[in-house]
N, C-alpha and C. Protein backbone atom coordinates (compact mmCIF):
# COMPACT_ATOMS: atom_id res chain seq x y z
N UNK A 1 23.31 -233.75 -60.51
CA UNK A 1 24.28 -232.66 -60.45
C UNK A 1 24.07 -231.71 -61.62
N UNK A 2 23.55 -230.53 -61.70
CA UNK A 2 24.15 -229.51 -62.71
C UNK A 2 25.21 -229.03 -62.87
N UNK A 3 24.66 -228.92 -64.48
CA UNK A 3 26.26 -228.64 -65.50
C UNK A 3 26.16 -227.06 -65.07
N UNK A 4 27.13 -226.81 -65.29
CA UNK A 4 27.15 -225.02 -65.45
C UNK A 4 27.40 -224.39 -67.05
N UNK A 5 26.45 -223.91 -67.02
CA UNK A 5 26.38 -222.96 -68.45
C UNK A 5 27.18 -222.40 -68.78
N UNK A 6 28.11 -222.25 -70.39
CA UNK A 6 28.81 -221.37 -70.26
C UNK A 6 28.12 -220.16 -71.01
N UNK A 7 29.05 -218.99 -70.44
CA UNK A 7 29.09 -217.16 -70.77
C UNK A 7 27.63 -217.65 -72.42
N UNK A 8 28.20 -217.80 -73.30
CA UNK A 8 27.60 -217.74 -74.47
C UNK A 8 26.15 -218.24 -74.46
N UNK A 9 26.40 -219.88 -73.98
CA UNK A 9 24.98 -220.43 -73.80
C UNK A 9 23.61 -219.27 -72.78
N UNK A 10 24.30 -218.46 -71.73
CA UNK A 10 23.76 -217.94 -71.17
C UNK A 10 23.31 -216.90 -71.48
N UNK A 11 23.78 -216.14 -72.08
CA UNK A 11 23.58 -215.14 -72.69
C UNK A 11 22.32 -215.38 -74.05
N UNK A 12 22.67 -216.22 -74.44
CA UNK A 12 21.60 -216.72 -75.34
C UNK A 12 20.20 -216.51 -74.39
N UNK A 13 20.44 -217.01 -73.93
CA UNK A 13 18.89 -217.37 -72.54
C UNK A 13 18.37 -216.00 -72.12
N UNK A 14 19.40 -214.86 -71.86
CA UNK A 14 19.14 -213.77 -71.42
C UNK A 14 18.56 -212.95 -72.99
N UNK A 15 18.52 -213.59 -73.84
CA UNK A 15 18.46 -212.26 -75.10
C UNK A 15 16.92 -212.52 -75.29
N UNK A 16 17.04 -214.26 -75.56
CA UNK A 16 15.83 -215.10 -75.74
C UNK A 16 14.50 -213.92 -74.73
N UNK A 17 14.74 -214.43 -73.79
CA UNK A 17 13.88 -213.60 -72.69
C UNK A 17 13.84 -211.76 -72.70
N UNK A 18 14.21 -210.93 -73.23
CA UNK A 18 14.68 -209.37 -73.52
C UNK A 18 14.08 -209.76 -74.64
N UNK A 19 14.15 -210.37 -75.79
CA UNK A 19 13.57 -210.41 -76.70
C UNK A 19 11.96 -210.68 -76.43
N UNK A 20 11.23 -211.39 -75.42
CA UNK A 20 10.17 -211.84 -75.48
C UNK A 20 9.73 -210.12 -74.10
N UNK A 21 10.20 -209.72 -73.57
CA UNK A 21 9.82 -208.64 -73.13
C UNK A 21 9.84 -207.27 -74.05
N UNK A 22 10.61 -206.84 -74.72
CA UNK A 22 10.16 -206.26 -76.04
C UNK A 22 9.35 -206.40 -77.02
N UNK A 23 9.19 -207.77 -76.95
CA UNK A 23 8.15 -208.32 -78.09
C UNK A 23 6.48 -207.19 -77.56
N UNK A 24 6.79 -208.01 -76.40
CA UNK A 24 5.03 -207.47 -74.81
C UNK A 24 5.05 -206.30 -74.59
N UNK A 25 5.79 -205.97 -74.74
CA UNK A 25 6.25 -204.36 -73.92
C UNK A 25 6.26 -202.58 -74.75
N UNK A 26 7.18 -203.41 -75.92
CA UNK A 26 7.87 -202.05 -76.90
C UNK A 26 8.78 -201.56 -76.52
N UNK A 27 8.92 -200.43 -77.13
CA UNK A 27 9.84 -199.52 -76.75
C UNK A 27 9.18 -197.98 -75.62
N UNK A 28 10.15 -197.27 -75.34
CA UNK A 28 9.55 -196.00 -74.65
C UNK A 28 8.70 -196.43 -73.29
N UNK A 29 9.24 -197.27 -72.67
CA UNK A 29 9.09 -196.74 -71.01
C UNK A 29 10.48 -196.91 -70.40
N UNK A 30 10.45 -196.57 -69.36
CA UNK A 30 11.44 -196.92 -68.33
C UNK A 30 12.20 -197.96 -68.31
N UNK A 31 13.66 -197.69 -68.02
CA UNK A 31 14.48 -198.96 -67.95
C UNK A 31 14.19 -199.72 -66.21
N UNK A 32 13.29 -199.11 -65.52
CA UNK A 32 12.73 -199.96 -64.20
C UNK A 32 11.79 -201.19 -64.43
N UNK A 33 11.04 -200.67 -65.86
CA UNK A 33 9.82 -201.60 -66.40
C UNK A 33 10.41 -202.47 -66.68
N UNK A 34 11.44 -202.15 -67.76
CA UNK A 34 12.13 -203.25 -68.55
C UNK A 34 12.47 -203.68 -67.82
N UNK A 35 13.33 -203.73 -66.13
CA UNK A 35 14.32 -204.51 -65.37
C UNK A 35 13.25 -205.69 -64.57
N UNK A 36 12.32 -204.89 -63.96
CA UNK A 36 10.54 -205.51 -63.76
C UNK A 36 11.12 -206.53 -64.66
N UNK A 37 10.17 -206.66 -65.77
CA UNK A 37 9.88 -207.66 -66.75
C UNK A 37 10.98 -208.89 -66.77
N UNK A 38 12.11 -208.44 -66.97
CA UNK A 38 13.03 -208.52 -67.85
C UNK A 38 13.12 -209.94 -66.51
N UNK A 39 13.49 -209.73 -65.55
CA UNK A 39 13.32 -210.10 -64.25
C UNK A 39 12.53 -211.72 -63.71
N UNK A 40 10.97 -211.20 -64.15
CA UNK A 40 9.89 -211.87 -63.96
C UNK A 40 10.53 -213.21 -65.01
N UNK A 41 10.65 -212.40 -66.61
CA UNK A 41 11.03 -213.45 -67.65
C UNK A 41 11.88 -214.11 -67.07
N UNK A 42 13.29 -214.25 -66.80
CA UNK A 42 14.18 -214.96 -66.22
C UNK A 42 14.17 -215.91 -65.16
N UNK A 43 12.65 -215.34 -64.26
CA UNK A 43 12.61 -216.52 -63.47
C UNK A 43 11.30 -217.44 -64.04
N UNK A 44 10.74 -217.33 -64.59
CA UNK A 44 9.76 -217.92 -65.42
C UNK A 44 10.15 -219.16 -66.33
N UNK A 45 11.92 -218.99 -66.76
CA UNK A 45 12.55 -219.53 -67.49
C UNK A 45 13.58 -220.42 -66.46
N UNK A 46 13.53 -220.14 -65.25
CA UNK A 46 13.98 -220.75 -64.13
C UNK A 46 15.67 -220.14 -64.28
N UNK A 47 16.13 -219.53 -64.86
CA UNK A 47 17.37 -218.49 -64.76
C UNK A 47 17.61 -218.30 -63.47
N UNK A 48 18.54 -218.16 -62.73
CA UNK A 48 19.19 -217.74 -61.76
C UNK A 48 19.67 -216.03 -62.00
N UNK A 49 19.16 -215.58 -61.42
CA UNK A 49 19.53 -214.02 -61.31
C UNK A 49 19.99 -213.27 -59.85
N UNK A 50 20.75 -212.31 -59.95
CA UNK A 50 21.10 -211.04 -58.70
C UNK A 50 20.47 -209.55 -59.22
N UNK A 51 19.34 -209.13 -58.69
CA UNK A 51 19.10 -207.78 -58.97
C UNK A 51 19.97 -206.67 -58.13
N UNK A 52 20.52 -205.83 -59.34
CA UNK A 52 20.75 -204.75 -58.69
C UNK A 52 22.10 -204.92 -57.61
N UNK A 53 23.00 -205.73 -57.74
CA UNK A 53 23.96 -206.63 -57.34
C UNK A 53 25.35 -205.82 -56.72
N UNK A 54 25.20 -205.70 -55.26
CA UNK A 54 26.52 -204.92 -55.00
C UNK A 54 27.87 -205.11 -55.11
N UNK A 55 28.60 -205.05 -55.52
CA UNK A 55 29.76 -205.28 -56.18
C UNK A 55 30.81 -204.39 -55.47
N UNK A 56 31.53 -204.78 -54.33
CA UNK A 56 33.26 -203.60 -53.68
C UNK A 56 33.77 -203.50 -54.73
N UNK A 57 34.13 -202.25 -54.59
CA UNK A 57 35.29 -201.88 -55.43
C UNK A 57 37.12 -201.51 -54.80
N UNK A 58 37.87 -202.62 -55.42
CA UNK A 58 39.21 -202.16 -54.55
C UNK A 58 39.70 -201.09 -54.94
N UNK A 59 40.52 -200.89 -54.31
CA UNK A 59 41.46 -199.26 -54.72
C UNK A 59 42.60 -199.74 -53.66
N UNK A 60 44.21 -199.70 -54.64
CA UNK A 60 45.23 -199.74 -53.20
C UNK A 60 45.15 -200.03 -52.25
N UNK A 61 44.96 -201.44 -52.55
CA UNK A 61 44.63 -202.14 -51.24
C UNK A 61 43.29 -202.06 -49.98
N UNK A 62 42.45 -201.40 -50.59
CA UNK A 62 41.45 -201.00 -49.23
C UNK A 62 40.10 -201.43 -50.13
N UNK A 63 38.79 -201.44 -49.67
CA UNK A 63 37.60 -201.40 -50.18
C UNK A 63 37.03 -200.20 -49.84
N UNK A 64 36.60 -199.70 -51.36
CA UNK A 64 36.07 -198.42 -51.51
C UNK A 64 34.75 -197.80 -50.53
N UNK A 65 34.35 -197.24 -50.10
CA UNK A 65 33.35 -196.88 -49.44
C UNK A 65 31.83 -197.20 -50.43
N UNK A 66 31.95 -196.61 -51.42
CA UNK A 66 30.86 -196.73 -52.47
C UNK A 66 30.56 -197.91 -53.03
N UNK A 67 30.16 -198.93 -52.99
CA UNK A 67 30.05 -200.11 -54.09
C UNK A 67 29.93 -199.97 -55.56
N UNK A 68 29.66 -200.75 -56.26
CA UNK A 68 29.49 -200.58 -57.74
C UNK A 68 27.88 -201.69 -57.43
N UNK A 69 26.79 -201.14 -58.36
CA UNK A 69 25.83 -201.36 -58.68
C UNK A 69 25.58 -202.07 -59.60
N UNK A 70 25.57 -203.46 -60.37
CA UNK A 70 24.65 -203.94 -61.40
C UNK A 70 23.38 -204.30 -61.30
N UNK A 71 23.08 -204.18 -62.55
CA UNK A 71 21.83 -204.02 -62.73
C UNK A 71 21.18 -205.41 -62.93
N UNK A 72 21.75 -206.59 -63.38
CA UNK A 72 21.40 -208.01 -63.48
C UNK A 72 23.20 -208.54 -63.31
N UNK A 73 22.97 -209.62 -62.61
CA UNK A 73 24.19 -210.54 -62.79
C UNK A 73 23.57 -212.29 -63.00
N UNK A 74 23.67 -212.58 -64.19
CA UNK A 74 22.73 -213.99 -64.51
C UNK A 74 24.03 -215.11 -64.10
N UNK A 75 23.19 -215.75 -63.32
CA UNK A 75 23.81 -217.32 -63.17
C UNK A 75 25.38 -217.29 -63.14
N UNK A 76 25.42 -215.90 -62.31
CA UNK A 76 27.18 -215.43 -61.56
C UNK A 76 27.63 -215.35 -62.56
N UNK A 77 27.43 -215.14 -63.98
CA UNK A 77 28.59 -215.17 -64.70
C UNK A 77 28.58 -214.35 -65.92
N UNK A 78 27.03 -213.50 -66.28
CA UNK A 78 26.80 -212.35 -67.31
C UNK A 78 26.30 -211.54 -66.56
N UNK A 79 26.76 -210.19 -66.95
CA UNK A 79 26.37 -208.80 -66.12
C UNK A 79 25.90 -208.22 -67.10
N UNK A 80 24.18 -207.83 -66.94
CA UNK A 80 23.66 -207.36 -67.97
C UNK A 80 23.38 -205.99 -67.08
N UNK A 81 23.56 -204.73 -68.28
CA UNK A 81 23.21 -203.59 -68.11
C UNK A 81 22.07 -202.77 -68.86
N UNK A 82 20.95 -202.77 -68.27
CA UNK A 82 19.86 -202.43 -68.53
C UNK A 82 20.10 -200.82 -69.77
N UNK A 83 19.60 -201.00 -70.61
CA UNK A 83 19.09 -198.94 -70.93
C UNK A 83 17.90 -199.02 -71.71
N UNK A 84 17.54 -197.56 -71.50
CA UNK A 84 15.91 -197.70 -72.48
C UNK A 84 16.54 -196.04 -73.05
N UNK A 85 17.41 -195.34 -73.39
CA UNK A 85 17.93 -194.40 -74.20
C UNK A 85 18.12 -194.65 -75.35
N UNK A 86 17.74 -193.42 -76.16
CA UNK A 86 17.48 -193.23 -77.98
C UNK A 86 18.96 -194.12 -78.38
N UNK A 87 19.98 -193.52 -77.68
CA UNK A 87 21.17 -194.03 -78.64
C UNK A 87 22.22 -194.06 -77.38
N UNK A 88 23.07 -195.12 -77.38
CA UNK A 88 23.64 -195.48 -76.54
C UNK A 88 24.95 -194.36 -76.54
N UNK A 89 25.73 -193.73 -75.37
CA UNK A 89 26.93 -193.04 -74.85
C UNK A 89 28.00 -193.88 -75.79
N UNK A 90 28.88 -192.81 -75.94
CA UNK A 90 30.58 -193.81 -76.39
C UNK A 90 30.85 -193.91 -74.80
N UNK A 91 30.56 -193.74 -73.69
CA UNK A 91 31.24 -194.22 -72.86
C UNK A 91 30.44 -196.03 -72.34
N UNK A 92 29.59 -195.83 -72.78
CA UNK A 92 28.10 -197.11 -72.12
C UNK A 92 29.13 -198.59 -72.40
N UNK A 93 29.72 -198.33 -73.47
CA UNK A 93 30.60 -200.31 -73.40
C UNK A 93 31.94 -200.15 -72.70
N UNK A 94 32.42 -199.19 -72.54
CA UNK A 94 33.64 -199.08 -71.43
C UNK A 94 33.25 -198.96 -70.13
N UNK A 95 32.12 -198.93 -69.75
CA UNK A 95 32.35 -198.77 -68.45
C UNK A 95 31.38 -200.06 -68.07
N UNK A 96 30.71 -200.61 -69.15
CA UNK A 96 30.45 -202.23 -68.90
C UNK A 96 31.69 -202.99 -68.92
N UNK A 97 33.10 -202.64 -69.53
CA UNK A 97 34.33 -203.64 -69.76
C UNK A 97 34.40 -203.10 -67.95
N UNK A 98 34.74 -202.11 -67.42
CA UNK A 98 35.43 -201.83 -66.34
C UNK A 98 34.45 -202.19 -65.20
N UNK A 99 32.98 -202.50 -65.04
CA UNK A 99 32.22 -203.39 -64.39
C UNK A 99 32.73 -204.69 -64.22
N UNK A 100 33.04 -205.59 -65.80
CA UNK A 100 33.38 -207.06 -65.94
C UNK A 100 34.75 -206.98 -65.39
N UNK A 101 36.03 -206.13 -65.27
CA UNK A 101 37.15 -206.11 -64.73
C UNK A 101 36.66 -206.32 -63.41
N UNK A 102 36.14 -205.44 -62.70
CA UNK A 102 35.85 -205.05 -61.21
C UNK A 102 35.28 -206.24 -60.43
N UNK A 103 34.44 -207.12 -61.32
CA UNK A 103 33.70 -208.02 -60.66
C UNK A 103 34.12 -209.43 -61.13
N UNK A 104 34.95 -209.37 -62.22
CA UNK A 104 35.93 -210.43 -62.68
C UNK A 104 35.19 -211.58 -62.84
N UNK A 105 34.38 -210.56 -64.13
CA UNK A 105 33.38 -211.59 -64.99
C UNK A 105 33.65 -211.38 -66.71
N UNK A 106 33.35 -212.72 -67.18
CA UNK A 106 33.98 -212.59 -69.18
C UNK A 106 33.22 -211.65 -69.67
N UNK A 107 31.88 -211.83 -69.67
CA UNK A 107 30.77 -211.42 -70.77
C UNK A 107 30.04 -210.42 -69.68
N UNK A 108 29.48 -209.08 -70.48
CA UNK A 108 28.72 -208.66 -70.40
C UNK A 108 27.61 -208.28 -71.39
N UNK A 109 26.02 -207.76 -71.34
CA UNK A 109 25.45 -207.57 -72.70
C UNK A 109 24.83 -206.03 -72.10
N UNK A 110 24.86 -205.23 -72.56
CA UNK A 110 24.18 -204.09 -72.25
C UNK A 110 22.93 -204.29 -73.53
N UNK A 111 21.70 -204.24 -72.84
CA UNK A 111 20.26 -204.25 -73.31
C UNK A 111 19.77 -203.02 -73.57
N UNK A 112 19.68 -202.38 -74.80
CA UNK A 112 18.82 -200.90 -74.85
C UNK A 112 17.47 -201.53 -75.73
N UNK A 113 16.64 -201.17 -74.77
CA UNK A 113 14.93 -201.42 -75.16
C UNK A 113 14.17 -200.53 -75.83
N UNK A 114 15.37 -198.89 -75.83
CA UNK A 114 14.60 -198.02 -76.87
C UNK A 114 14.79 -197.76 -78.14
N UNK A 115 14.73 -199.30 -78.52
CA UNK A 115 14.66 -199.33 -80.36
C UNK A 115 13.43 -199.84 -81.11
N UNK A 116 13.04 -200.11 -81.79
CA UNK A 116 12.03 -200.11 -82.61
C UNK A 116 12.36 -202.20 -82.73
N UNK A 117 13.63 -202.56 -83.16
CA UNK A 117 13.89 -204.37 -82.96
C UNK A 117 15.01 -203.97 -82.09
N UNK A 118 14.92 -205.00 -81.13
CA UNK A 118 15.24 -205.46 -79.66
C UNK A 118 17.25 -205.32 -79.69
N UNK A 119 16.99 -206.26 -81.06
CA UNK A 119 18.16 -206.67 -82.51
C UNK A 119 19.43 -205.73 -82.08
N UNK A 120 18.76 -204.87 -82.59
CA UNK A 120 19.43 -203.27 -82.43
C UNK A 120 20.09 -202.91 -81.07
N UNK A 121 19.98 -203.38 -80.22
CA UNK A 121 19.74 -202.92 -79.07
C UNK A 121 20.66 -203.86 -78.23
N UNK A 122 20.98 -204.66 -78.71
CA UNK A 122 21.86 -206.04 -77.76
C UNK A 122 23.53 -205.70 -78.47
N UNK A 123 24.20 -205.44 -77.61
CA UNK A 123 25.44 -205.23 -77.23
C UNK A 123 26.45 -206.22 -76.36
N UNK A 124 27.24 -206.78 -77.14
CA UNK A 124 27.86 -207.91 -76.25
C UNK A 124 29.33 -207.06 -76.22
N UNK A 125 29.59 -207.01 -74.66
CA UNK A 125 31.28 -206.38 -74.14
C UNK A 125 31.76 -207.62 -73.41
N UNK A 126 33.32 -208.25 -73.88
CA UNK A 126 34.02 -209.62 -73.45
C UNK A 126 34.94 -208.77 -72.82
N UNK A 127 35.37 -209.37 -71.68
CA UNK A 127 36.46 -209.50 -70.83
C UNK A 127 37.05 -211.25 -71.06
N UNK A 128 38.27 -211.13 -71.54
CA UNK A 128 38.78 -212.28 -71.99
C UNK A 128 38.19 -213.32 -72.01
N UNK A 129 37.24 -213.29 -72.97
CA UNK A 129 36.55 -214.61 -72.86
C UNK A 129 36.64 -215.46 -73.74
């Protein structure tokens, strides 16, 4: 029987791996490359992943026409949001909290790959966790 990982342990696993694709990679391409990679690493590491993960969104009672999009959802329970931009939006960790509301998940990490250390670049947003 498997245990189930929790939020933290997992996230560890996801940085571990972002870290070893930055290591290979660098900085300055595409956040498609990085999602590629990032991807390959995770199952290499035998991670459970959802690419690109459709997510309803309610509204007053109905389901929205549009879905909500993530970009990784690891082992159902971290929603990682890919970026490869110089410097992250003041909006980029609020609208990862209002992803983790929507999909009624604790942890999220938004990954920006366009830094020089990886370090820099890892962003952890909690929904009551």
């Amino acid at each position: 029987m498997e245990v189930a990982m929790h939020e933290n342990e997992i996230s560890k696993k996801i940085i571990g791996a972002a870290i070893e694709v930055h290591r290979i990679l660098g900085p300055g391409l595409l956040e498609s490359v990085y999602e590629d990679a990032l991807c390959h690493e995770l199952h290499l590491r035998e991670i459970r992943y959802e690419r690109q993960k459709s997510v309803p969104i309610p509204y007053k009672g109905i389901k929205l026409e549009t879905d909500l999009r993530l970009d990784l959802l690891v082992e159902d329970k971290v929603v990682v949001d890919l970026k490869a931009k110089v410097k992250l939006s003041p909006i980029d960790k609020p609208q990862l909290l209002t992803y983790l509301r929507l999909c009624e998940k604790k942890l999220g990490l938004i990954l920006n790959f366009h830094v020089t250390v990886l370090r820099d670049g890892i962003h952890r947003v909690v929904n009551n966790l």
